[in-house]
PDB file of N, CA and C in Angstrom:
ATOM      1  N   UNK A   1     -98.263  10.124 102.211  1.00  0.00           N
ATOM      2  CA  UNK A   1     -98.692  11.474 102.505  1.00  0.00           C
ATOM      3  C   UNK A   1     -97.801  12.054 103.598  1.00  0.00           C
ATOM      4  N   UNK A   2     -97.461  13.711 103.113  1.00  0.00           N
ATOM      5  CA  UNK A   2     -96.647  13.720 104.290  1.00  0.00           C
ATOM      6  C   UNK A   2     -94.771  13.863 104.113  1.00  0.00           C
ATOM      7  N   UNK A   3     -94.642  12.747 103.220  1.00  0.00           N
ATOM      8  CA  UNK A   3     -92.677  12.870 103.117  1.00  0.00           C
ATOM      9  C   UNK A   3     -92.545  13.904 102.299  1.00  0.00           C
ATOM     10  N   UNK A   4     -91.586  13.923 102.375  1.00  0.00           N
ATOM     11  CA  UNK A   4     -90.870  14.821 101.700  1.00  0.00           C
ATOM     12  C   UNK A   4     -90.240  13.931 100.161  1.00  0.00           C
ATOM     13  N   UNK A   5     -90.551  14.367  98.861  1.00  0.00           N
ATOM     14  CA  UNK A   5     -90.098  13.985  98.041  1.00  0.00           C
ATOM     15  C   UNK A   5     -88.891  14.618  97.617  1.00  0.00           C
ATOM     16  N   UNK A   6     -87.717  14.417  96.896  1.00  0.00           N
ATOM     17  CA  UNK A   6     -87.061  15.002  95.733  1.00  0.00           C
ATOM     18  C   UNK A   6     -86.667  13.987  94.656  1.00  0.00           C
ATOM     19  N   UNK A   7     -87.014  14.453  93.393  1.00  0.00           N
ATOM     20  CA  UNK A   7     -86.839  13.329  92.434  1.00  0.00           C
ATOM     21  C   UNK A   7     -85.548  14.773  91.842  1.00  0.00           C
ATOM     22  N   UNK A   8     -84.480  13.909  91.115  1.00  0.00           N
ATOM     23  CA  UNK A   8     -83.531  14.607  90.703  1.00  0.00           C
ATOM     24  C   UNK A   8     -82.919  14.142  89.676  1.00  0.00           C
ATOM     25  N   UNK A   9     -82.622  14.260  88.582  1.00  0.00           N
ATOM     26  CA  UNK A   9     -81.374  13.284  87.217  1.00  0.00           C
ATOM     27  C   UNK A   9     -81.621  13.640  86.121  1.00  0.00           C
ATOM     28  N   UNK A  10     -81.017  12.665  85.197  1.00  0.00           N
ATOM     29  CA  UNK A  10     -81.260  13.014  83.847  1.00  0.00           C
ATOM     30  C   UNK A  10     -82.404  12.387  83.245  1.00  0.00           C
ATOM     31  N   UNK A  11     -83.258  13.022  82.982  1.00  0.00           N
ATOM     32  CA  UNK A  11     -84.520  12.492  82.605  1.00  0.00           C
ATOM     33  C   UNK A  11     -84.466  12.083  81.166  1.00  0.00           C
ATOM     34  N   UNK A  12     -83.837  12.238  80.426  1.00  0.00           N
ATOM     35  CA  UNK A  12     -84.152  11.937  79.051  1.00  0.00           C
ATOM     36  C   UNK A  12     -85.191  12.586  78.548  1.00  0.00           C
ATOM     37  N   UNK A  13     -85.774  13.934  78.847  1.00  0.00           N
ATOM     38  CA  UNK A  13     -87.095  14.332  78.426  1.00  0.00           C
ATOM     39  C   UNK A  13     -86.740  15.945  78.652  1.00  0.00           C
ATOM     40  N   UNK A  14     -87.137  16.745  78.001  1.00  0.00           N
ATOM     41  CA  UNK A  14     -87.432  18.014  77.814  1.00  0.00           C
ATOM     42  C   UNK A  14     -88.617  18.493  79.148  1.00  0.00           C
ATOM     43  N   UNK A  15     -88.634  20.102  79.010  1.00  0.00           N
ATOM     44  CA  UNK A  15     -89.221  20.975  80.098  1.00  0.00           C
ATOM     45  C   UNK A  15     -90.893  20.205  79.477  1.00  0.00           C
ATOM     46  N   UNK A  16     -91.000  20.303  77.737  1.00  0.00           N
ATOM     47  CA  UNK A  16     -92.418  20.554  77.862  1.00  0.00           C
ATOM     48  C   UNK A  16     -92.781  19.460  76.759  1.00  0.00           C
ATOM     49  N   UNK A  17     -91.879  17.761  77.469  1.00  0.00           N
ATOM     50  CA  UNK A  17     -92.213  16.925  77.114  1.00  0.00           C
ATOM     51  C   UNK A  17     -93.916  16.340  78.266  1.00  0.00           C
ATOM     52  N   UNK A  18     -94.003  14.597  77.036  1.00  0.00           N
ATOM     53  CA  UNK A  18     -95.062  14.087  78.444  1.00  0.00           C
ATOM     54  C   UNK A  18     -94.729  13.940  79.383  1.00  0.00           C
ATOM     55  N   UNK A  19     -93.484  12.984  79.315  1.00  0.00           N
ATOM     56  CA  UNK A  19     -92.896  12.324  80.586  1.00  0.00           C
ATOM     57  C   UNK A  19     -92.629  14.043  81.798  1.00  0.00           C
ATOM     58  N   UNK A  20     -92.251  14.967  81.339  1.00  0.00           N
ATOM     59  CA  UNK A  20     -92.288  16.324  82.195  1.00  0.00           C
ATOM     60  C   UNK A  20     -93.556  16.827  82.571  1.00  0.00           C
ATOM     61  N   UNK A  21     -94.200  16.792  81.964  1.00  0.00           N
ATOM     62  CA  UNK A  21     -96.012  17.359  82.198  1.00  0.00           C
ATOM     63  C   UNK A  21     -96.577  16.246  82.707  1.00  0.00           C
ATOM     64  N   UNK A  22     -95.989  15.248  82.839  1.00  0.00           N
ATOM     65  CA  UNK A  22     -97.035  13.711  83.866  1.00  0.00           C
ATOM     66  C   UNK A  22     -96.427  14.347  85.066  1.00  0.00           C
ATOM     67  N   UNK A  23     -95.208  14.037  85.408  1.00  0.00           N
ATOM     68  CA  UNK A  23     -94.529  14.352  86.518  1.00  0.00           C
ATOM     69  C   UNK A  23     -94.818  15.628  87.397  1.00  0.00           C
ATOM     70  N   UNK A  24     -95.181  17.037  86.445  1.00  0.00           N
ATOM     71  CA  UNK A  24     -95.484  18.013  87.577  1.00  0.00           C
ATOM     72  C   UNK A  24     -96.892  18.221  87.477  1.00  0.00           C
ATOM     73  N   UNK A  25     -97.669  17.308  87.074  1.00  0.00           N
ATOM     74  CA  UNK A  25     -98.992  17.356  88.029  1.00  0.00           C
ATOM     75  C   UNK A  25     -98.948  16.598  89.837  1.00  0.00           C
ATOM     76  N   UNK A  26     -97.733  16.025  89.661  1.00  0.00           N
ATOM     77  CA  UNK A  26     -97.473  15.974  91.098  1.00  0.00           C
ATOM     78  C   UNK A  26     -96.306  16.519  92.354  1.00  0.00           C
ATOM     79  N   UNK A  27     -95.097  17.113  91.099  1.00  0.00           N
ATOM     80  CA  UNK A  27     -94.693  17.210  91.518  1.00  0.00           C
ATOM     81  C   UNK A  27     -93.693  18.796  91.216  1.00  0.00           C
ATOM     82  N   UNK A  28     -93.314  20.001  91.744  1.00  0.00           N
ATOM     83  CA  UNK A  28     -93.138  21.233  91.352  1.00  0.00           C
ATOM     84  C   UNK A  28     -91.834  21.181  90.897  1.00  0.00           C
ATOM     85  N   UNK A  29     -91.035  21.551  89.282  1.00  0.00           N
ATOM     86  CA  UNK A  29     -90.158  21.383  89.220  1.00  0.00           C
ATOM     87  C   UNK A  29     -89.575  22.729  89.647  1.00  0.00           C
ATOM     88  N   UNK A  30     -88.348  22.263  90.504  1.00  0.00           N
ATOM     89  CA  UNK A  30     -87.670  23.329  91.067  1.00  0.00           C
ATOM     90  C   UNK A  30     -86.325  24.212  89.996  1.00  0.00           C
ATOM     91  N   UNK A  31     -86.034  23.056  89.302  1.00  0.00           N
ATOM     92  CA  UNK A  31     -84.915  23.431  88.693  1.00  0.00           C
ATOM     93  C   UNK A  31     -84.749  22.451  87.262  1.00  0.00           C
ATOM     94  N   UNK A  32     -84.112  23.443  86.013  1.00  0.00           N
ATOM     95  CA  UNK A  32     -84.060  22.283  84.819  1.00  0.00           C
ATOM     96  C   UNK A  32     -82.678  22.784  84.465  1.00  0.00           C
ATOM     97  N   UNK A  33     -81.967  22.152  84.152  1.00  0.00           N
ATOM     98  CA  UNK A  33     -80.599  21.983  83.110  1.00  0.00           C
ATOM     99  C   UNK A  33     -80.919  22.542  81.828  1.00  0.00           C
ATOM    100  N   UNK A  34     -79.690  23.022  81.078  1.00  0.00           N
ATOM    101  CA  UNK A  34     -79.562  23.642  79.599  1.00  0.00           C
ATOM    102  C   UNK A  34     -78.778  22.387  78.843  1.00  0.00           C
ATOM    103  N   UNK A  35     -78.478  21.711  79.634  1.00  0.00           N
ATOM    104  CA  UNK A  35     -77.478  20.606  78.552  1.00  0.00           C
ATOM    105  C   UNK A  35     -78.845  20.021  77.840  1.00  0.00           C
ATOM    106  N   UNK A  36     -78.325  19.275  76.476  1.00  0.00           N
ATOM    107  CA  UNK A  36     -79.288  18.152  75.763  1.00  0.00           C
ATOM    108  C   UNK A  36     -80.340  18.728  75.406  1.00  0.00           C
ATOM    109  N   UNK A  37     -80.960  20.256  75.545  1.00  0.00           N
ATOM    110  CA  UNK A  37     -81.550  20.627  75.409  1.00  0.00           C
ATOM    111  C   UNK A  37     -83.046  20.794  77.231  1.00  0.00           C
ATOM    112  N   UNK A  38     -82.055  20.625  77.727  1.00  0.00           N
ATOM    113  CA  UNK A  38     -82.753  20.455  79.360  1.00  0.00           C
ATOM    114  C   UNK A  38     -83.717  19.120  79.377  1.00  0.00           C
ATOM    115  N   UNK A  39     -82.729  18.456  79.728  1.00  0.00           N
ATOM    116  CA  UNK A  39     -83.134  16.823  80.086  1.00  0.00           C
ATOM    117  C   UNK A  39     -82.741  16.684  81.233  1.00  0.00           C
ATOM    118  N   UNK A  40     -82.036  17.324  82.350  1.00  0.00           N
ATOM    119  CA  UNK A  40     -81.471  17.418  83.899  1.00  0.00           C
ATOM    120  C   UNK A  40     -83.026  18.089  84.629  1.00  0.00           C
ATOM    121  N   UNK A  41     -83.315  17.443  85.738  1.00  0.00           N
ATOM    122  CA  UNK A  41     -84.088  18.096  86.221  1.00  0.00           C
ATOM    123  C   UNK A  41     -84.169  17.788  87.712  1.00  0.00           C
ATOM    124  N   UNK A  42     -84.404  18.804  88.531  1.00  0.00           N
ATOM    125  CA  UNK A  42     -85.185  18.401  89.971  1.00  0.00           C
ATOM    126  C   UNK A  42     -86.366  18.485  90.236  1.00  0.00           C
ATOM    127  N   UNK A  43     -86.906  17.842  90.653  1.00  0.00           N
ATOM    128  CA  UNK A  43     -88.655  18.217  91.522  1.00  0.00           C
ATOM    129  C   UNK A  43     -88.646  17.699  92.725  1.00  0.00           C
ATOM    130  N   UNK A  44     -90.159  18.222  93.132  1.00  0.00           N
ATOM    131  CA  UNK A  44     -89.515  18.185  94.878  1.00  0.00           C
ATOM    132  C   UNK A  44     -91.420  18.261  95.235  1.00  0.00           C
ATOM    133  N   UNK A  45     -91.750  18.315  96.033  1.00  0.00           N
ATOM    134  CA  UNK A  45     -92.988  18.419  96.686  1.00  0.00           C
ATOM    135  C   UNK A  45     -93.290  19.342  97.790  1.00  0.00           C
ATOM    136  N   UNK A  46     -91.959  19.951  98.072  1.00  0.00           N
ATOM    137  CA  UNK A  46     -91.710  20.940  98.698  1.00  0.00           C
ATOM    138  C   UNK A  46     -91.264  22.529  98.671  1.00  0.00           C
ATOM    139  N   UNK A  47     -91.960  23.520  99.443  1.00  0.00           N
ATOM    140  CA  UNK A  47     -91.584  24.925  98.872  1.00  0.00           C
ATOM    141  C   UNK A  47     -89.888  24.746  98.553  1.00  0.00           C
ATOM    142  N   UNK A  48     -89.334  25.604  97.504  1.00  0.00           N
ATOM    143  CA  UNK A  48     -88.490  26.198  97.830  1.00  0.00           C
ATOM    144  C   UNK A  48     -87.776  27.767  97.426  1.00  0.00           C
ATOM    145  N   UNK A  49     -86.718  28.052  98.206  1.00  0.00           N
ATOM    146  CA  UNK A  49     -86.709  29.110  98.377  1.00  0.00           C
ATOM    147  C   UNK A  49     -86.362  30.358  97.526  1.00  0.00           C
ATOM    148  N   UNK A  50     -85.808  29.383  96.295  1.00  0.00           N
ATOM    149  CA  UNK A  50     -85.374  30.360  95.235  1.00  0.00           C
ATOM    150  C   UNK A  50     -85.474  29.943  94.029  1.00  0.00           C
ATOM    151  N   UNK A  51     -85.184  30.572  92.556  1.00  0.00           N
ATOM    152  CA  UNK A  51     -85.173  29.897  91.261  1.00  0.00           C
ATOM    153  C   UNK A  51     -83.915  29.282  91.621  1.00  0.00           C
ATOM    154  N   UNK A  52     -84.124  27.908  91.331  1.00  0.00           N
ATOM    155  CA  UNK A  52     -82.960  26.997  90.658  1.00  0.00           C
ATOM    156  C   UNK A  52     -81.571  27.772  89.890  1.00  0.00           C
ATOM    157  N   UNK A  53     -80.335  27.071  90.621  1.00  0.00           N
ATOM    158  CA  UNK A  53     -79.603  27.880  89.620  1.00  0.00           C
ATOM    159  C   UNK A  53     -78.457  26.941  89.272  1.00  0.00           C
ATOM    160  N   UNK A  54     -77.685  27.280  87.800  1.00  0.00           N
ATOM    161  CA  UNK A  54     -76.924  26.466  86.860  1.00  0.00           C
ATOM    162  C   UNK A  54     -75.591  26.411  87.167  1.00  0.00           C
ATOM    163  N   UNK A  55     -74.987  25.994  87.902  1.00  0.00           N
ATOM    164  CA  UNK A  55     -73.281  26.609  88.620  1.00  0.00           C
ATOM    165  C   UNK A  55     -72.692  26.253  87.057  1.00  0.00           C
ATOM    166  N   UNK A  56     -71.363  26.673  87.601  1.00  0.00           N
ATOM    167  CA  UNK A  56     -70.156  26.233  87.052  1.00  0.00           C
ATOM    168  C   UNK A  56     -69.999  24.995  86.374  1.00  0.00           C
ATOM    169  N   UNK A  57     -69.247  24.978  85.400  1.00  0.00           N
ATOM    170  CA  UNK A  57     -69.006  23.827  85.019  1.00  0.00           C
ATOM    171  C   UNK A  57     -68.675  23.049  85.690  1.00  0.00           C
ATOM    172  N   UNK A  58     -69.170  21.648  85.261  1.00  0.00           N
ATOM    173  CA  UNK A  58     -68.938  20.435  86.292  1.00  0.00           C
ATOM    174  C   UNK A  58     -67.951  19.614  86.155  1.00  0.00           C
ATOM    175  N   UNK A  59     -67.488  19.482  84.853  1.00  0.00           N
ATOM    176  CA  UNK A  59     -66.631  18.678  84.549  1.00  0.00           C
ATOM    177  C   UNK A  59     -67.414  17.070  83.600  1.00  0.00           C
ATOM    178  N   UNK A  60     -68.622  17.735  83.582  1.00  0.00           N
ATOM    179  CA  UNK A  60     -69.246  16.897  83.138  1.00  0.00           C
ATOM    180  C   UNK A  60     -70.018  17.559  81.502  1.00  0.00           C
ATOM    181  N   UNK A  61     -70.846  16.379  80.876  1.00  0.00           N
ATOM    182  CA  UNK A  61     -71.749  16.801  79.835  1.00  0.00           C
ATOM    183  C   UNK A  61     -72.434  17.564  80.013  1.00  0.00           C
ATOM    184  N   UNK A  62     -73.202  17.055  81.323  1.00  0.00           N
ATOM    185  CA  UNK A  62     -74.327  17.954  81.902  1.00  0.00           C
ATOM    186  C   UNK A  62     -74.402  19.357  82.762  1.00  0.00           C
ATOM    187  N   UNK A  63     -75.133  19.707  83.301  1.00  0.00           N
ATOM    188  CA  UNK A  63     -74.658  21.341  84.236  1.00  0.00           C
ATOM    189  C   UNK A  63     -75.125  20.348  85.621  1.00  0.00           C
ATOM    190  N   UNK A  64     -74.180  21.247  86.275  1.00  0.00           N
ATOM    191  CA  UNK A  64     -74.185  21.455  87.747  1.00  0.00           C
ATOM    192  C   UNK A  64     -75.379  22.060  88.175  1.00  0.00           C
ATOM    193  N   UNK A  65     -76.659  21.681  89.107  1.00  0.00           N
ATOM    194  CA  UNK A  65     -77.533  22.735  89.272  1.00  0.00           C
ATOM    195  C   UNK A  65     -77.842  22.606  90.790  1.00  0.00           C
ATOM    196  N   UNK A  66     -78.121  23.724  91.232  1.00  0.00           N
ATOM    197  CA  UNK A  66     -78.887  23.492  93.082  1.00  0.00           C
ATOM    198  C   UNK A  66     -79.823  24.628  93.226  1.00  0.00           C
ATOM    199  N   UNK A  67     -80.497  23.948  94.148  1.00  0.00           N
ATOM    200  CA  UNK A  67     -81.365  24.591  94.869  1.00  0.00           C
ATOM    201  C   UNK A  67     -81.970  24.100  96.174  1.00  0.00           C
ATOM    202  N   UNK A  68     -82.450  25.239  96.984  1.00  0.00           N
ATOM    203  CA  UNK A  68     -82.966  25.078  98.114  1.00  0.00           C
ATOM    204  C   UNK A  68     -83.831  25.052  98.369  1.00  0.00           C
ATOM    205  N   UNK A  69     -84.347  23.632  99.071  1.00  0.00           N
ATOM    206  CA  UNK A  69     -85.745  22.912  99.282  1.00  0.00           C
ATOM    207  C   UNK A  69     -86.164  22.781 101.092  1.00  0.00           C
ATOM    208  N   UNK A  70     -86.934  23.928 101.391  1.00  0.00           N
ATOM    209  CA  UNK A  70     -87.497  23.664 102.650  1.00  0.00           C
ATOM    210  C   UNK A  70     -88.489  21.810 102.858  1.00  0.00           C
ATOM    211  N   UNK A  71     -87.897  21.776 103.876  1.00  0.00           N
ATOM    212  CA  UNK A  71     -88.670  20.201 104.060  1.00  0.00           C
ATOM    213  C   UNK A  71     -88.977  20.448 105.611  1.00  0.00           C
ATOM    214  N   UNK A  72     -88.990  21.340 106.673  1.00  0.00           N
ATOM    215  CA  UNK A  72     -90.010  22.122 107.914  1.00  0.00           C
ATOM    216  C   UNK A  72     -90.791  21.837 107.732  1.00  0.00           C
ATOM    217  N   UNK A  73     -91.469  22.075 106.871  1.00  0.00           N
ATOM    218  CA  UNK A  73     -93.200  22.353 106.661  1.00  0.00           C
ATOM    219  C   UNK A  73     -93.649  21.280 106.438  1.00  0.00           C
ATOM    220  N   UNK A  74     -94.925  21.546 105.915  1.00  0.00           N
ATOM    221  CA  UNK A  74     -95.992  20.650 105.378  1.00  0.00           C
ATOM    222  C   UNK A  74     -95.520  20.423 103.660  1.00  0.00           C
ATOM    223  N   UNK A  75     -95.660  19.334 103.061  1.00  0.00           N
ATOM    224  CA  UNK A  75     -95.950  19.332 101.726  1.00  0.00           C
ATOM    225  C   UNK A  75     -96.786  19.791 101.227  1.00  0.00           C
ATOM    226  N   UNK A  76     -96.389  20.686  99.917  1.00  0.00           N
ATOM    227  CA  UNK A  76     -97.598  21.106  98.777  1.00  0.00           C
ATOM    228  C   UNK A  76     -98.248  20.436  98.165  1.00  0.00           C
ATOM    229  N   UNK A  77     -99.861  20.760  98.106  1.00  0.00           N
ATOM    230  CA  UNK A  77    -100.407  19.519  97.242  1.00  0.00           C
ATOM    231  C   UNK A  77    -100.088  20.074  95.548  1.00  0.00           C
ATOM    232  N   UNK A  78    -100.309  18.551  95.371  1.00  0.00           N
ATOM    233  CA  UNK A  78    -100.214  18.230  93.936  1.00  0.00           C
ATOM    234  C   UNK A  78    -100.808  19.719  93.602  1.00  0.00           C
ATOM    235  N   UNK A  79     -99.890  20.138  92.048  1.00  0.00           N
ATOM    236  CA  UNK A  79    -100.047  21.243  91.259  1.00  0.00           C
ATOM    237  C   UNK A  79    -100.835  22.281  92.130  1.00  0.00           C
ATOM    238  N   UNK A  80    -100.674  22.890  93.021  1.00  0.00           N
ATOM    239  CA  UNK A  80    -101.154  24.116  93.686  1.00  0.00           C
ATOM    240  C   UNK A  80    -100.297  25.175  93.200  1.00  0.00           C
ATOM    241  N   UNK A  81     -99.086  25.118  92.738  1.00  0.00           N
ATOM    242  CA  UNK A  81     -98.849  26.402  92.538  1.00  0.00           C
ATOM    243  C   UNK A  81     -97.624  26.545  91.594  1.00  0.00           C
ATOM    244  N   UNK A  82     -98.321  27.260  90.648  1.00  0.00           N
ATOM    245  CA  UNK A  82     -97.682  26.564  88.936  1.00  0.00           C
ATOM    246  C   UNK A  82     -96.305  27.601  89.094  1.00  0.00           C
ATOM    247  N   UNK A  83     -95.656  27.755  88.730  1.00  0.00           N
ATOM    248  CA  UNK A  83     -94.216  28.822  88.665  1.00  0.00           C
ATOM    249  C   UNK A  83     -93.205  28.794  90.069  1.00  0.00           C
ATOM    250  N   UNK A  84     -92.054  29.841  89.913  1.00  0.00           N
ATOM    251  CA  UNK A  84     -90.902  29.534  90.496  1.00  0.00           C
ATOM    252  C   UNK A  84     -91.060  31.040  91.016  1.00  0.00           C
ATOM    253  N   UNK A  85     -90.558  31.192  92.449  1.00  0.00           N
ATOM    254  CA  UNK A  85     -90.340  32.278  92.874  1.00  0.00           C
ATOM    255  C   UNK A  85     -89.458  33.021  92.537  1.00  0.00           C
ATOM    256  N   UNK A  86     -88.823  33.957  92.397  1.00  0.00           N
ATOM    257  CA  UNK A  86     -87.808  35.058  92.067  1.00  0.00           C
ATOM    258  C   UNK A  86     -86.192  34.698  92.646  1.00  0.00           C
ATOM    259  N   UNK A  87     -84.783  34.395  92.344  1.00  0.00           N
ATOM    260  CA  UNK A  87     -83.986  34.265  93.143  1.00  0.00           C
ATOM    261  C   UNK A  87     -83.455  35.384  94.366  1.00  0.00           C
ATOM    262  N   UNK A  88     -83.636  34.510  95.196  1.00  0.00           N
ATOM    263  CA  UNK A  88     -83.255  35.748  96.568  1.00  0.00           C
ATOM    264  C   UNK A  88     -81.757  35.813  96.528  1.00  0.00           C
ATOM    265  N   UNK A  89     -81.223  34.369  96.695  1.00  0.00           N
ATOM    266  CA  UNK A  89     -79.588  34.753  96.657  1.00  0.00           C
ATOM    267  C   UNK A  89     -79.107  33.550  96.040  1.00  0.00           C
ATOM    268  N   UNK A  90     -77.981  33.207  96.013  1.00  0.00           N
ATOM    269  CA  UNK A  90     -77.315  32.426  95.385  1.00  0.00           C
ATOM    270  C   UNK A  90     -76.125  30.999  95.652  1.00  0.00           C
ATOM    271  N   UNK A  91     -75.846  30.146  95.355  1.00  0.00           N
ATOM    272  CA  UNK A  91     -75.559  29.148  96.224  1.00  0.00           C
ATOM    273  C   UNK A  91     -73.744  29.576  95.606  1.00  0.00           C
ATOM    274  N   UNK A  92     -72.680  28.999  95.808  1.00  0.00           N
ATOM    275  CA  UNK A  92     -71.590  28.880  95.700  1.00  0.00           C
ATOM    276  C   UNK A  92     -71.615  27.921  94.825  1.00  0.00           C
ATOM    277  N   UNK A  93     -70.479  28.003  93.651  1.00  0.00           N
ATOM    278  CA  UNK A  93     -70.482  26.769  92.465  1.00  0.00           C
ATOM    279  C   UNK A  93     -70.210  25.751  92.697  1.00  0.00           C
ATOM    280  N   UNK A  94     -70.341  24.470  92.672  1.00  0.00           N
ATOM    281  CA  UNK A  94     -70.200  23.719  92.779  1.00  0.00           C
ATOM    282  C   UNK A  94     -70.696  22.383  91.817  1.00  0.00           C
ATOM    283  N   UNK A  95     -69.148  21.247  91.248  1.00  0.00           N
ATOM    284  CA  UNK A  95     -69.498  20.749  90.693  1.00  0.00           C
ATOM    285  C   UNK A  95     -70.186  19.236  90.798  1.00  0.00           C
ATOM    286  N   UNK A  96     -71.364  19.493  91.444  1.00  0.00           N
ATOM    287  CA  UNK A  96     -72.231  18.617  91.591  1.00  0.00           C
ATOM    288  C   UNK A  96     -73.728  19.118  91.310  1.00  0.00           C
ATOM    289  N   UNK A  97     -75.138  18.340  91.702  1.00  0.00           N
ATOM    290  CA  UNK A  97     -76.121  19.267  91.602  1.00  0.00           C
ATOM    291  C   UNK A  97     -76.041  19.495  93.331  1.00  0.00           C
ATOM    292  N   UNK A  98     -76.770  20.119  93.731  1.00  0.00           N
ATOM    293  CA  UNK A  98     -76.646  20.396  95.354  1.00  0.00           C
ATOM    294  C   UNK A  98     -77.883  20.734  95.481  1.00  0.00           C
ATOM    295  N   UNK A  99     -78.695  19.852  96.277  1.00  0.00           N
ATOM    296  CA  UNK A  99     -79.838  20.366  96.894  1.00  0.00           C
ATOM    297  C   UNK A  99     -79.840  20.777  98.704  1.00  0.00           C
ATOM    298  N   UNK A 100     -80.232  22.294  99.092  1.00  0.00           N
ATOM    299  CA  UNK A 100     -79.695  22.507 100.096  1.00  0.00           C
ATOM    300  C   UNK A 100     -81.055  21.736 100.954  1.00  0.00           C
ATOM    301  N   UNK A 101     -81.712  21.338 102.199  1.00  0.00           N
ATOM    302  CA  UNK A 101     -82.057  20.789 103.096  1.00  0.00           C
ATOM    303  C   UNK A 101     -82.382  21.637 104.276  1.00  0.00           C
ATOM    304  N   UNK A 102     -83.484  22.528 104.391  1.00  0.00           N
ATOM    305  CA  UNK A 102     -83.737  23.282 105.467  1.00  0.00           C
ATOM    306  C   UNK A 102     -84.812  22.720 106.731  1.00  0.00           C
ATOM    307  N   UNK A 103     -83.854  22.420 107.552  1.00  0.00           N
ATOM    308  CA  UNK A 103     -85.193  22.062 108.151  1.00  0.00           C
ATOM    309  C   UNK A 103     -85.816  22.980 109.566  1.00  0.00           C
TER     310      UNK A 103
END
């Protein structure tokens, strides 16, 4: 109770598989991939500050994705708050996923 989670990779599973719907009853997905049919994903337990976004090509199969995860605060409980906020701004491309770290 308390840490800060981020689970992040290739899941082998779709937005509105089980293995995806077990996972965000605990945990808010911040961001999903378009490759494979969106099997890339982040979740996190923590607000964050914008919709997830898909950079540039990576050089890879998969997409490049980041987003910014406040970890200041308190953790959200489990499934309190179903959807993604609106993007405020935007990260620089980069070919990795990038999760930014606010504290």
């Amino acid at each position: 109770e308390g840490d800060s989670v981020i689970l992040m990779g290739d899941f082998n599973a779709c937005a509105g598989s089980e293995t995806i719907m077990e996972l965000e009853k605990y945990l808010r997905r911040a961001q999903t991939g378009q490759a494979y049919g969106g099997v890339d994903h982040i979740f996190t337990n923590q607000p964050f500050f914008q919709e997830g976004a898909i950079l540039a090509n990576s050089g890879s199969d998969h997409n490049a994705m980041s987003v910014v995860i406040d970890i200041a605060g308190a953790a959200l409980p489990p499934n309190s708050a179903p959807g993604v906020p609106p993007s405020t701004s935007t990260l620089p491309p980069m070919p990795v996923a990038i999760v930014e770290v606010v504290t």
